[in-house]
C-alpha atoms as a PDB file:
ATOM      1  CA  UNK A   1       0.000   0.000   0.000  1.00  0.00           C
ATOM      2  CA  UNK A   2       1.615   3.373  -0.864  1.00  0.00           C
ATOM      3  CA  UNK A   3       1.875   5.634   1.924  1.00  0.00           C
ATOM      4  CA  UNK A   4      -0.499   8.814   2.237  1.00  0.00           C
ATOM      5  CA  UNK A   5       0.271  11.841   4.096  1.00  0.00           C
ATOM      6  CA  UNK A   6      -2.970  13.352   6.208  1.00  0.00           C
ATOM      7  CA  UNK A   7      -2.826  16.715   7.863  1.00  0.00           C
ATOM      8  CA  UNK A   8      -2.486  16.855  11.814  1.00  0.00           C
ATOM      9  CA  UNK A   9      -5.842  16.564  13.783  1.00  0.00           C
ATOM     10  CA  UNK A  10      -4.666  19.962  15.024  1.00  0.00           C
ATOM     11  CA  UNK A  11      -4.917  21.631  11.898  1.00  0.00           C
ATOM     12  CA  UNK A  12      -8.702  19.919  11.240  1.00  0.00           C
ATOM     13  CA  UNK A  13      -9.975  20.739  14.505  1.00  0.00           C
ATOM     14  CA  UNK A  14     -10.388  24.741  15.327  1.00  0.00           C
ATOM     15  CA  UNK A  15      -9.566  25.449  18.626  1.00  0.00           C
ATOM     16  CA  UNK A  16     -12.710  27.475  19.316  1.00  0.00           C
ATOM     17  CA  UNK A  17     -11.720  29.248  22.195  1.00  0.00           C
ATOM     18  CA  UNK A  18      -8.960  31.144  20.781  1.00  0.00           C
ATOM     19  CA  UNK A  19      -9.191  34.673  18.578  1.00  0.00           C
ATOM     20  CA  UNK A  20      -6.886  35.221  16.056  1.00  0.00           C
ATOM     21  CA  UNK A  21      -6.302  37.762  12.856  1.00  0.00           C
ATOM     22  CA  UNK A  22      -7.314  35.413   9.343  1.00  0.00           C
ATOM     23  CA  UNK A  23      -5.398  37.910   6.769  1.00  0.00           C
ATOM     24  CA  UNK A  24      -7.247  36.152   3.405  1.00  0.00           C
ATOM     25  CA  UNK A  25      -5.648  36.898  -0.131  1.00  0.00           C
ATOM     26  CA  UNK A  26      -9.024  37.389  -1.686  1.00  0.00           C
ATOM     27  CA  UNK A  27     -11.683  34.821  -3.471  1.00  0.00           C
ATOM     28  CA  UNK A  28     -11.519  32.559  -0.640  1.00  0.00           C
ATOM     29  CA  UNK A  29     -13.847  29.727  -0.885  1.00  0.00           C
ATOM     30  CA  UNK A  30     -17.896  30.475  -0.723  1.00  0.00           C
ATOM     31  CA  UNK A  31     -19.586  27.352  -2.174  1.00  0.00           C
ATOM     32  CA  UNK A  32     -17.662  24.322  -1.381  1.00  0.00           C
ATOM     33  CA  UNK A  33     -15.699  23.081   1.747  1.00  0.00           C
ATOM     34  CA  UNK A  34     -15.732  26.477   2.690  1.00  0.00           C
ATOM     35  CA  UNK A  35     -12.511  26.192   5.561  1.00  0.00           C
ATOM     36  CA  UNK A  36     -11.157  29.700   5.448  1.00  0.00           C
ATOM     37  CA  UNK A  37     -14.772  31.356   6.432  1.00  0.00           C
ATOM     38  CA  UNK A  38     -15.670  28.382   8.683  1.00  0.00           C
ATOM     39  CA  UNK A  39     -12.314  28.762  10.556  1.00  0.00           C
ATOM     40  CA  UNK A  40     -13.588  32.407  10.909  1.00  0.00           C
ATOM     41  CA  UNK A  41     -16.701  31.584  12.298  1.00  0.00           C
ATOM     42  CA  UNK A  42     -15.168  28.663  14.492  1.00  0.00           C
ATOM     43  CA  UNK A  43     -12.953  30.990  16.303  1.00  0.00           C
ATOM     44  CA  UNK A  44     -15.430  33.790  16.509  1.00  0.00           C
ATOM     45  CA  UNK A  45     -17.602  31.612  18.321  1.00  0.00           C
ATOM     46  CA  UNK A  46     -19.023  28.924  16.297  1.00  0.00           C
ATOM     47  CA  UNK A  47     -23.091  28.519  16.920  1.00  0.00           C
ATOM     48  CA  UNK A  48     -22.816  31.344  20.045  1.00  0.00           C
ATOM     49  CA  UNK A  49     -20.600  33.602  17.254  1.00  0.00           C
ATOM     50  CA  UNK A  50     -21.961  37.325  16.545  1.00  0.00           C
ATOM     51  CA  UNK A  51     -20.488  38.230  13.674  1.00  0.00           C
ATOM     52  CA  UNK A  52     -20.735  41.659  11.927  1.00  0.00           C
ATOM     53  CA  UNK A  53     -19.731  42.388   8.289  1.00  0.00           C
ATOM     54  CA  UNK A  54     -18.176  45.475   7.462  1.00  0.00           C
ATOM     55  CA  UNK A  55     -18.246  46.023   3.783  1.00  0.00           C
ATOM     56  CA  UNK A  56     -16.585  49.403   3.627  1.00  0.00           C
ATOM     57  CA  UNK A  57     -14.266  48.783   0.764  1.00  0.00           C
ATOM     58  CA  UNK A  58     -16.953  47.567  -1.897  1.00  0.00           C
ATOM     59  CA  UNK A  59     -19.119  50.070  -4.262  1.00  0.00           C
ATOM     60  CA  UNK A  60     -21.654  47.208  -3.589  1.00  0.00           C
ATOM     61  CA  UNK A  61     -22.199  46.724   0.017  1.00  0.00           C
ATOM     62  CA  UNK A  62     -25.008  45.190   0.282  1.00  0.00           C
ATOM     63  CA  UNK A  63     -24.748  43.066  -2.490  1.00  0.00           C
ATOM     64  CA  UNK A  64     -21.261  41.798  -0.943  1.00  0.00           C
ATOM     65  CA  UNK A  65     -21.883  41.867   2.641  1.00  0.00           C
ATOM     66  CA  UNK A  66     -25.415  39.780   2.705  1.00  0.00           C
ATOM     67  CA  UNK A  67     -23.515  36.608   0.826  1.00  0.00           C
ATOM     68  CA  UNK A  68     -21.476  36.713   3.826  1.00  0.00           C
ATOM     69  CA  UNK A  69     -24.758  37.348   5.997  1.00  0.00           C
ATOM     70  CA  UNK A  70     -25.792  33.955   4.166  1.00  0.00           C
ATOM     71  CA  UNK A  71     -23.165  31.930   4.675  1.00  0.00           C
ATOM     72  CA  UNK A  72     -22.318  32.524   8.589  1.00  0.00           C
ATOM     73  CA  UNK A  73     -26.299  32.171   9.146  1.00  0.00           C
ATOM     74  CA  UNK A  74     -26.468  29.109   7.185  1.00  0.00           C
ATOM     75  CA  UNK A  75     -23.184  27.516   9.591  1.00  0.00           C
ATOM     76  CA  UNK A  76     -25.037  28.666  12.578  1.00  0.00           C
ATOM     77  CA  UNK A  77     -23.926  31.762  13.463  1.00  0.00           C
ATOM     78  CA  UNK A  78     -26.119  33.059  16.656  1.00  0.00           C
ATOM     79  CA  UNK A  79     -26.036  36.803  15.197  1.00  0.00           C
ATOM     80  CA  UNK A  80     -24.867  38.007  12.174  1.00  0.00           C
ATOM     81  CA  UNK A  81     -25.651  41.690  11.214  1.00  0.00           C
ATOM     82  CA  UNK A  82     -23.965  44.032   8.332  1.00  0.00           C
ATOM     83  CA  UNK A  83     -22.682  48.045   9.988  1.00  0.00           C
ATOM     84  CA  UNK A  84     -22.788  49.501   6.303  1.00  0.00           C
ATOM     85  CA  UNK A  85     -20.425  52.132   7.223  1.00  0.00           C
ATOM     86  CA  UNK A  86     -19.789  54.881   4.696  1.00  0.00           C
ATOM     87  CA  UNK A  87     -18.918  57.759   6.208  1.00  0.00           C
ATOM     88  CA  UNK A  88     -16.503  58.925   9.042  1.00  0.00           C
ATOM     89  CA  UNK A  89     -19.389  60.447  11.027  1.00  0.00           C
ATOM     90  CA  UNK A  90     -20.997  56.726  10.991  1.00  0.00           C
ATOM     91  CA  UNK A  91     -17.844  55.610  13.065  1.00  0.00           C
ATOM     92  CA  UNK A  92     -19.382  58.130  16.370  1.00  0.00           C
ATOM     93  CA  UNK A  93     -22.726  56.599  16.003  1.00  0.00           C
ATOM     94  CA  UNK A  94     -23.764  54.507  19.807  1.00  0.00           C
ATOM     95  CA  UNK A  95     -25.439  51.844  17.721  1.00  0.00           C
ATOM     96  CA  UNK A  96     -22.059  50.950  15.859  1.00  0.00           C
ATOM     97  CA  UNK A  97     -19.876  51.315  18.619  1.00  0.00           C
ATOM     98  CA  UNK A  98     -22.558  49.006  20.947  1.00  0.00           C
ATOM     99  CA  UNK A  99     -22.283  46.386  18.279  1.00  0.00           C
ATOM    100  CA  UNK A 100     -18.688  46.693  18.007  1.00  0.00           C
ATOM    101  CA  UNK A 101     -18.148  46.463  21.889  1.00  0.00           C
ATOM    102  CA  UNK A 102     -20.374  43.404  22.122  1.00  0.00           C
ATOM    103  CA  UNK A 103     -19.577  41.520  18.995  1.00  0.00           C
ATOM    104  CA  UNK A 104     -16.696  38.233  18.978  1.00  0.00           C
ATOM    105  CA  UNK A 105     -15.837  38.547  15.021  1.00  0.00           C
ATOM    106  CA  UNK A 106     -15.098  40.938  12.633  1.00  0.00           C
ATOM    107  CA  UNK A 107     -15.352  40.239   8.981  1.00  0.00           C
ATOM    108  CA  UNK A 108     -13.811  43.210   6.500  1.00  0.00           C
ATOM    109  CA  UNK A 109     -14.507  42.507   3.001  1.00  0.00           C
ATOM    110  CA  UNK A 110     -12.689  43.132  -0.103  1.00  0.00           C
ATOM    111  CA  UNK A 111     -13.158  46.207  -2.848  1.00  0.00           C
ATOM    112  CA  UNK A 112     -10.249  49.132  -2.439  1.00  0.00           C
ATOM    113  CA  UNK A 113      -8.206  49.557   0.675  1.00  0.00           C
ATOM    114  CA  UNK A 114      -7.894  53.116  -0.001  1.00  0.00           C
ATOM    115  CA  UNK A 115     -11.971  53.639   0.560  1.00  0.00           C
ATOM    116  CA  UNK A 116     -11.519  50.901   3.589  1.00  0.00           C
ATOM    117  CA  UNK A 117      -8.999  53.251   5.560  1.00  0.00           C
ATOM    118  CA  UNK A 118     -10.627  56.698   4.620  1.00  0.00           C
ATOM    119  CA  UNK A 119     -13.241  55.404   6.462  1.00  0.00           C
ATOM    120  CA  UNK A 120     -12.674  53.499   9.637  1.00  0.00           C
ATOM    121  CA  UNK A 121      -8.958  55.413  10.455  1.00  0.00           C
ATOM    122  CA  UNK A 122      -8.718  56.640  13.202  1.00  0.00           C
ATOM    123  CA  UNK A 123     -12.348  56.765  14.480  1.00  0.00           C
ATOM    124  CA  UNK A 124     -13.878  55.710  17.555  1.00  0.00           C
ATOM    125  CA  UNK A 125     -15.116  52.428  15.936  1.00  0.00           C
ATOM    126  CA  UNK A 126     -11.527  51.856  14.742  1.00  0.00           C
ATOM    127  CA  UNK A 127     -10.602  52.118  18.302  1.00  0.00           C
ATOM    128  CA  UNK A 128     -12.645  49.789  19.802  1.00  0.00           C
ATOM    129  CA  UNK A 129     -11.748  47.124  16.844  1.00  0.00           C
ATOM    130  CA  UNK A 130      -8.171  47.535  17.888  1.00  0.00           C
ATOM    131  CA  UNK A 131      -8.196  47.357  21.563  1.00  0.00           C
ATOM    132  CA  UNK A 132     -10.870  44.444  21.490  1.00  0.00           C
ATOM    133  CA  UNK A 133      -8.562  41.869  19.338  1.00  0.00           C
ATOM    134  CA  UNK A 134      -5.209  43.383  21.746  1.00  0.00           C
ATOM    135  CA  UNK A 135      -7.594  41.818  24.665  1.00  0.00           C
ATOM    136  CA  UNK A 136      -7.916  38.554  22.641  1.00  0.00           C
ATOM    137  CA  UNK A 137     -12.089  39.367  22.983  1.00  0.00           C
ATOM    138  CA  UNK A 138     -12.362  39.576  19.171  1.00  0.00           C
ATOM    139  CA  UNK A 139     -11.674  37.113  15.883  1.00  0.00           C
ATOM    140  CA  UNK A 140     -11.030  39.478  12.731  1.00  0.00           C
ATOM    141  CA  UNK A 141     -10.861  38.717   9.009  1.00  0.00           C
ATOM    142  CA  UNK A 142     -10.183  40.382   6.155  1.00  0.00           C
ATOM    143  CA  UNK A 143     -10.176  39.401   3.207  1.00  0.00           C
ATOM    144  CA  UNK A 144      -8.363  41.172  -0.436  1.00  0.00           C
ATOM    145  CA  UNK A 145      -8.704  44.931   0.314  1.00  0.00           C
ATOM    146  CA  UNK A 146      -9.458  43.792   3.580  1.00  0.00           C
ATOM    147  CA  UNK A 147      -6.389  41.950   4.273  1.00  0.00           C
ATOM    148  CA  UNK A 148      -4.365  44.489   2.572  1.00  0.00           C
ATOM    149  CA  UNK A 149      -5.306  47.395   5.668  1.00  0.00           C
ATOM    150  CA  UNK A 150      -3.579  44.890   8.377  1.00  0.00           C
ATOM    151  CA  UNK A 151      -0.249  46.643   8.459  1.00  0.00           C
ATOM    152  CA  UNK A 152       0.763  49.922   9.186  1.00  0.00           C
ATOM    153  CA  UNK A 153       2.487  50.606   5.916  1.00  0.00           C
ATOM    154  CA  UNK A 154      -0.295  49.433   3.905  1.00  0.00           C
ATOM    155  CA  UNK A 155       0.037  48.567  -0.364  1.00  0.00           C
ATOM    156  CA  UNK A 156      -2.587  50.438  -2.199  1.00  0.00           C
ATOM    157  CA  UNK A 157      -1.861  49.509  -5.421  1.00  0.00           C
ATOM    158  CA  UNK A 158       0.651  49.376  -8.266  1.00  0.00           C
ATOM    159  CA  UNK A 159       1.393  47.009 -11.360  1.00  0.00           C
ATOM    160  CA  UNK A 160       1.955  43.440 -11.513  1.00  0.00           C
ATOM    161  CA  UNK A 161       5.087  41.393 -13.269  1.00  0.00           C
ATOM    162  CA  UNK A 162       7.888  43.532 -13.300  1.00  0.00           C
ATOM    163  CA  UNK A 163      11.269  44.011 -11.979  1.00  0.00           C
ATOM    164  CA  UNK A 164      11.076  45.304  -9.004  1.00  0.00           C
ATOM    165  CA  UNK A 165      11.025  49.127  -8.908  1.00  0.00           C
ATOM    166  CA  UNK A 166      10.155  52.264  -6.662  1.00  0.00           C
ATOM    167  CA  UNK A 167       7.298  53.571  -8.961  1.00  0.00           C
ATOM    168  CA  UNK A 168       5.619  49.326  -9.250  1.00  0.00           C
ATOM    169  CA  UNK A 169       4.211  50.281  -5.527  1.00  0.00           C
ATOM    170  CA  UNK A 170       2.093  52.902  -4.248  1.00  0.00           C
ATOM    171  CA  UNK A 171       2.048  53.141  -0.471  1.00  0.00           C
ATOM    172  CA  UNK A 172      -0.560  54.614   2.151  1.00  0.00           C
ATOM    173  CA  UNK A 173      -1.044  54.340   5.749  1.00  0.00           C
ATOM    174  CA  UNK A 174      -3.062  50.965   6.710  1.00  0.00           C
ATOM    175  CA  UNK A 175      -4.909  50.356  10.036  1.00  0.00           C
ATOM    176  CA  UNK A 176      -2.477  48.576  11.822  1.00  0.00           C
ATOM    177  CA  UNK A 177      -3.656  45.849  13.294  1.00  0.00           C
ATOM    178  CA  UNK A 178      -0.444  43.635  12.449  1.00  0.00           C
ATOM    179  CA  UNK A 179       1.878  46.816  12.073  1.00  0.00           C
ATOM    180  CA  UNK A 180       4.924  44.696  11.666  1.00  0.00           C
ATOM    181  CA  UNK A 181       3.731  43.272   8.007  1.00  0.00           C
ATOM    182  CA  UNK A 182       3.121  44.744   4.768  1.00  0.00           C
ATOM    183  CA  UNK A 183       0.341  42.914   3.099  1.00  0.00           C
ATOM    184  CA  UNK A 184       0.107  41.960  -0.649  1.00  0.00           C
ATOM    185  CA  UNK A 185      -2.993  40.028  -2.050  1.00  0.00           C
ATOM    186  CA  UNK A 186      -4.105  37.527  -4.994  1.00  0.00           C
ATOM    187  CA  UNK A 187      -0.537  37.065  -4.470  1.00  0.00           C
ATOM    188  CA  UNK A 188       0.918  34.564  -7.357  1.00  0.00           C
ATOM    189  CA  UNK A 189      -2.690  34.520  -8.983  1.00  0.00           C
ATOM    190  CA  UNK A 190      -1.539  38.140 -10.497  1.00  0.00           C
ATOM    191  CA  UNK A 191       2.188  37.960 -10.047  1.00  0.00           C
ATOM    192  CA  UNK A 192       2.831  40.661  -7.483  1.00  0.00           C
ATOM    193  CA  UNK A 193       6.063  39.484  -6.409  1.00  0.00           C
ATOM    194  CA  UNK A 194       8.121  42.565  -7.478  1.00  0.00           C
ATOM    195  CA  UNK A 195       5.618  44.967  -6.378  1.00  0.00           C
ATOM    196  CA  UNK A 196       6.004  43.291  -2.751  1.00  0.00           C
ATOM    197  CA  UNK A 197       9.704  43.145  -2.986  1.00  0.00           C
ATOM    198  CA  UNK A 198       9.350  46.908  -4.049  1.00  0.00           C
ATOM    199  CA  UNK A 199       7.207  47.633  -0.725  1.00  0.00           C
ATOM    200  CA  UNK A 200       9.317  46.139   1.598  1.00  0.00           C
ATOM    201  CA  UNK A 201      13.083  48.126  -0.386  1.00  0.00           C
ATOM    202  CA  UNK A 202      11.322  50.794   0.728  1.00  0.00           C
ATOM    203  CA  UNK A 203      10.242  49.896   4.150  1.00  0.00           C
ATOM    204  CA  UNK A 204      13.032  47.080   5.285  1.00  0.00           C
ATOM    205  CA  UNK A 205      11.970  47.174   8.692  1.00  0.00           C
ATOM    206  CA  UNK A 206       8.872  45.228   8.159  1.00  0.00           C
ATOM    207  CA  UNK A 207       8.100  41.993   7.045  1.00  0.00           C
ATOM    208  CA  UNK A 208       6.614  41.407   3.442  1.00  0.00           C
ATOM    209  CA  UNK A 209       3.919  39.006   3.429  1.00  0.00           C
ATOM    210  CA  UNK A 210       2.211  37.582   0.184  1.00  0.00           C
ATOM    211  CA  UNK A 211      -1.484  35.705   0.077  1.00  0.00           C
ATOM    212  CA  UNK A 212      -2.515  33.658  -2.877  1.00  0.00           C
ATOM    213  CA  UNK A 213      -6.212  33.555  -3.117  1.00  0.00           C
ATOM    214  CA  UNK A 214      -8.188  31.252  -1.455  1.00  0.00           C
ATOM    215  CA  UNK A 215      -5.493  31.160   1.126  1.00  0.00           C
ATOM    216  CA  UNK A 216      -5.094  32.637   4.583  1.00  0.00           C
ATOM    217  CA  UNK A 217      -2.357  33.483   6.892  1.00  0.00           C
ATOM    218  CA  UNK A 218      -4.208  32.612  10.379  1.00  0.00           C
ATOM    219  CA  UNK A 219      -1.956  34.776  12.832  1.00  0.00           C
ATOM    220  CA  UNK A 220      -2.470  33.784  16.312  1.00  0.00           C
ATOM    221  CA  UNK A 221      -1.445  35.889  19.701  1.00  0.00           C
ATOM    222  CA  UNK A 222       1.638  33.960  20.351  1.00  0.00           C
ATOM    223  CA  UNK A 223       3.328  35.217  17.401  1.00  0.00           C
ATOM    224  CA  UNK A 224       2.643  32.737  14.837  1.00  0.00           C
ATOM    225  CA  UNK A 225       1.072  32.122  12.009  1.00  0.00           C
ATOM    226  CA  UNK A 226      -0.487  29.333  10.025  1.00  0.00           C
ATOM    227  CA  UNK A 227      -1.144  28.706   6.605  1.00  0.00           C
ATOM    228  CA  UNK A 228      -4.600  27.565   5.374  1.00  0.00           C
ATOM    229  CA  UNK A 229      -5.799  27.234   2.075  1.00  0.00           C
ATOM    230  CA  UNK A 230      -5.340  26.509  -1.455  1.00  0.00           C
ATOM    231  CA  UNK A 231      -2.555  28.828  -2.392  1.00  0.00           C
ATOM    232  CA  UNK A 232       0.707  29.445  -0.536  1.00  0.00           C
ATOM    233  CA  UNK A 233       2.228  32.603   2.025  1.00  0.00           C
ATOM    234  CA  UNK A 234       5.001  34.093   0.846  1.00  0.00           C
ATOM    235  CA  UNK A 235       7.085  35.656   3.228  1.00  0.00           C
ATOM    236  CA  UNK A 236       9.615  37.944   1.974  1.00  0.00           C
ATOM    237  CA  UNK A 237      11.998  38.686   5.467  1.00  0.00           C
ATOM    238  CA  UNK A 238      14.403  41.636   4.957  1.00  0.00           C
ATOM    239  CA  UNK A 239      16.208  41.025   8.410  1.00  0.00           C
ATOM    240  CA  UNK A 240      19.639  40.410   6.965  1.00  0.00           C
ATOM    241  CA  UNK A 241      19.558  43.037   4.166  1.00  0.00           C
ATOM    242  CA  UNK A 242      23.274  44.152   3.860  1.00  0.00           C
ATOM    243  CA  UNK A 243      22.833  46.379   0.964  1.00  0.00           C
ATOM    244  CA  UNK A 244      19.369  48.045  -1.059  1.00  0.00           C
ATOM    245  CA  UNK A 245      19.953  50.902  -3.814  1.00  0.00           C
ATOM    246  CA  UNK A 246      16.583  51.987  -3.424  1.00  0.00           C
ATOM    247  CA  UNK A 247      17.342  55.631  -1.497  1.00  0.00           C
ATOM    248  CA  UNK A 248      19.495  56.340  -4.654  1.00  0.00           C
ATOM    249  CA  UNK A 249      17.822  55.551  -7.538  1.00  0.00           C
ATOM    250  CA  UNK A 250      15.081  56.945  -9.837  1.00  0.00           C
ATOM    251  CA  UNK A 251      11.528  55.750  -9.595  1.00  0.00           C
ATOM    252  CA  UNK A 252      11.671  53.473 -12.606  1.00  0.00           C
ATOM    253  CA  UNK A 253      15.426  52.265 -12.134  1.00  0.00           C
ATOM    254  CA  UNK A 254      15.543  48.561 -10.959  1.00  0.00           C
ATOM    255  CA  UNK A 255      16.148  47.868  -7.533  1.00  0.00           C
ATOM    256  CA  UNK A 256      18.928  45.885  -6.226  1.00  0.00           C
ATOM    257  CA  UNK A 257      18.440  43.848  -2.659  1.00  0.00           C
ATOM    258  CA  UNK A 258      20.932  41.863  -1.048  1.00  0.00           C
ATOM    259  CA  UNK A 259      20.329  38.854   1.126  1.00  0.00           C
ATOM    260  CA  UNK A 260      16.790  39.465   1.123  1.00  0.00           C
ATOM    261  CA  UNK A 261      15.683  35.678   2.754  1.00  0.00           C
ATOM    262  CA  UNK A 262      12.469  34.481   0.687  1.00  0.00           C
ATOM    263  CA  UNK A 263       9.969  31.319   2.533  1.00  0.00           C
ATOM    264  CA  UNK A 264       7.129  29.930   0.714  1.00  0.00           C
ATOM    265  CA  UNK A 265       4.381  28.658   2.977  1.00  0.00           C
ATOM    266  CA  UNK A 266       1.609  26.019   2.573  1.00  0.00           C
ATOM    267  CA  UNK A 267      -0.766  24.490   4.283  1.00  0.00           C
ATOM    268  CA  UNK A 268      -0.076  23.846   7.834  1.00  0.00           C
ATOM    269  CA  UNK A 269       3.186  25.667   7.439  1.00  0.00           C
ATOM    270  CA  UNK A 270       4.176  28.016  10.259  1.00  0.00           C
ATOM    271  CA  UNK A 271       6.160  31.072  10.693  1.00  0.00           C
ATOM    272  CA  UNK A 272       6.682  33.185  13.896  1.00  0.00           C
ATOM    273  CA  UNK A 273       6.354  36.920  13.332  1.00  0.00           C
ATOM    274  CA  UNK A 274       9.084  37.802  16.282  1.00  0.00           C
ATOM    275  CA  UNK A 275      11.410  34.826  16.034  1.00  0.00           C
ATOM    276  CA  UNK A 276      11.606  35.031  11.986  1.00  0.00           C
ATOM    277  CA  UNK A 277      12.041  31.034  12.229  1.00  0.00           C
ATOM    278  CA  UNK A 278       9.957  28.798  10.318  1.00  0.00           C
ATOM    279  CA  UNK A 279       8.142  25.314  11.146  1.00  0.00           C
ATOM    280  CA  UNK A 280       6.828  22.698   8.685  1.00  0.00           C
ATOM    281  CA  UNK A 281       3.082  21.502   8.739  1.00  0.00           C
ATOM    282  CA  UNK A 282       3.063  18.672  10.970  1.00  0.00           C
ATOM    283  CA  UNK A 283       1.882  15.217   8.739  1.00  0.00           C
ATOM    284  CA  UNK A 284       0.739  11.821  10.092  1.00  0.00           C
ATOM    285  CA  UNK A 285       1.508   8.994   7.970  1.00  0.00           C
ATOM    286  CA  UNK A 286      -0.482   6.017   7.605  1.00  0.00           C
ATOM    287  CA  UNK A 287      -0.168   3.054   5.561  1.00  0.00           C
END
């Protein structure tokens, strides 16, 4: 009999007690197995979960947010409600900060980053987001735009499939939940590897990090995080750097990095954020 390798029973079994950050790459799984958004609603809370959607980023809102209203009401969820906020002023209103304070997940959905931050920066509603998953009383996702705001130095857009170069990048000011990473999305599905590699020349004291869609980085409080999904993580560490031209050069000159250290992470694959060191999914064989 040939030998098969099955994932741990710790990676198929949510721990449901635990919050966490789920930074999705975008077009994660809606019909089908559905992991990524069950893991969501597993650590929010599973059947007691009250989840809210916050589809700030789309130019469809409602459209967007109510198949995620569907789906987390079809697993069980005990509340699921949609804060269509779309305005600053929205942020000081007592019925969005009450359901903020008293919800356990947080779902941010995809559409432009840019629209995502002008909106929920630095507001009260922001605040309480922030502080609740610091406590560990709040599990948040987001997913494409909405994984892109996790960082502080946040990617807003750019182009795709080039050398890497200062003007392949544009950069804004994220939200910061994860300030330590920059965030790139539909990572290999449209070849953003030099406009990542571009972010972090620029900003070398972060940590690059890459999502392939259908994929999610699932980053716990401890430090680590795990890889779930279809795709791979690509983590792009510029801790050793010895040498970057990028102060020097024109916007549209190539960039030249030096012992920039490069992991690619699958499923079960972990990495810790603080340690830089990287551990391989854990497999049980069985004949």
């Amino acid at each position: 009999m040939p030998q098969l390798e099955v994932k741990s029973l710790e990676m198929r079994t949510p721990q449901a007690t635990k919050t966490a950050v789920l930074v999705i790459g975008g077009a994660e799984d809606k019909v089908h197995g559905r992991e990524i958004l069950r893991t969501f609603f597993v650590r929010a809370g599973g059947n007691k979960a009250y989840i809210t959607i916050i589809p700030s980023a789309s130019r469809e809102p409602a459209i967007i947010a109510g198949r995620y209203v569907r789906i987390f009401e079809e697993m069980g969820a005990e509340k699921v409600e949609i804060l269509d906020i779309r305005e600053r002023e929205q942020c000081e209103n007592p019925e969005i900060k009450a359901s903020l304070e008293a919800c356990s997940g947080v779902f941010l959905t995809g559409g432009d980053q840019l629209r995502l931050c002008g909106v929920l920066s630095d507001t009260p509603a922001m605040e309480i987001i922030r502080q609740r998953v610091r406590a560990g009383q709040l599990t948040l996702a987001g997913t494409s735009a909405g994984a892109a705001v996790m960082g502080h130095h946040m990617i807003a857009g750019g182009g795709s499939g080039e050398t890497p170069n200062r003007s392949l990048v544009d950069m804004a000011t994220g939200l910061g939940f994860i300030p330590e990473v920059v965030v790139d999305q539909h990572f290999h599905n449209r070849n953003r590897m030099g406009r990542l590699v571009s972010a972090i020349a620029a900003h070398p004291d972060r940590l690059g990090i890459g999502i392939d869609e259908d994929t999610c980085a699932v980053f716990e409080r401890d430090g680590w995080l795990q890889v779930m999904g279809k795709g791979s993580v690509t983590i792009v560490d510029p801790t050793e750097l010895t040498h970057t031209n990028e102060p020097n050069v024109s916007a549209n000159e190539p960039l030249t990095l030096h012992n920039l250290r490069l992991h690619i992470l699958s499923y079960g694959d972990r990495f810790h954020l603080y340690q830089r060191t990287v551990l391989p999914a854990v497999h049980r064989i069985s004949s």
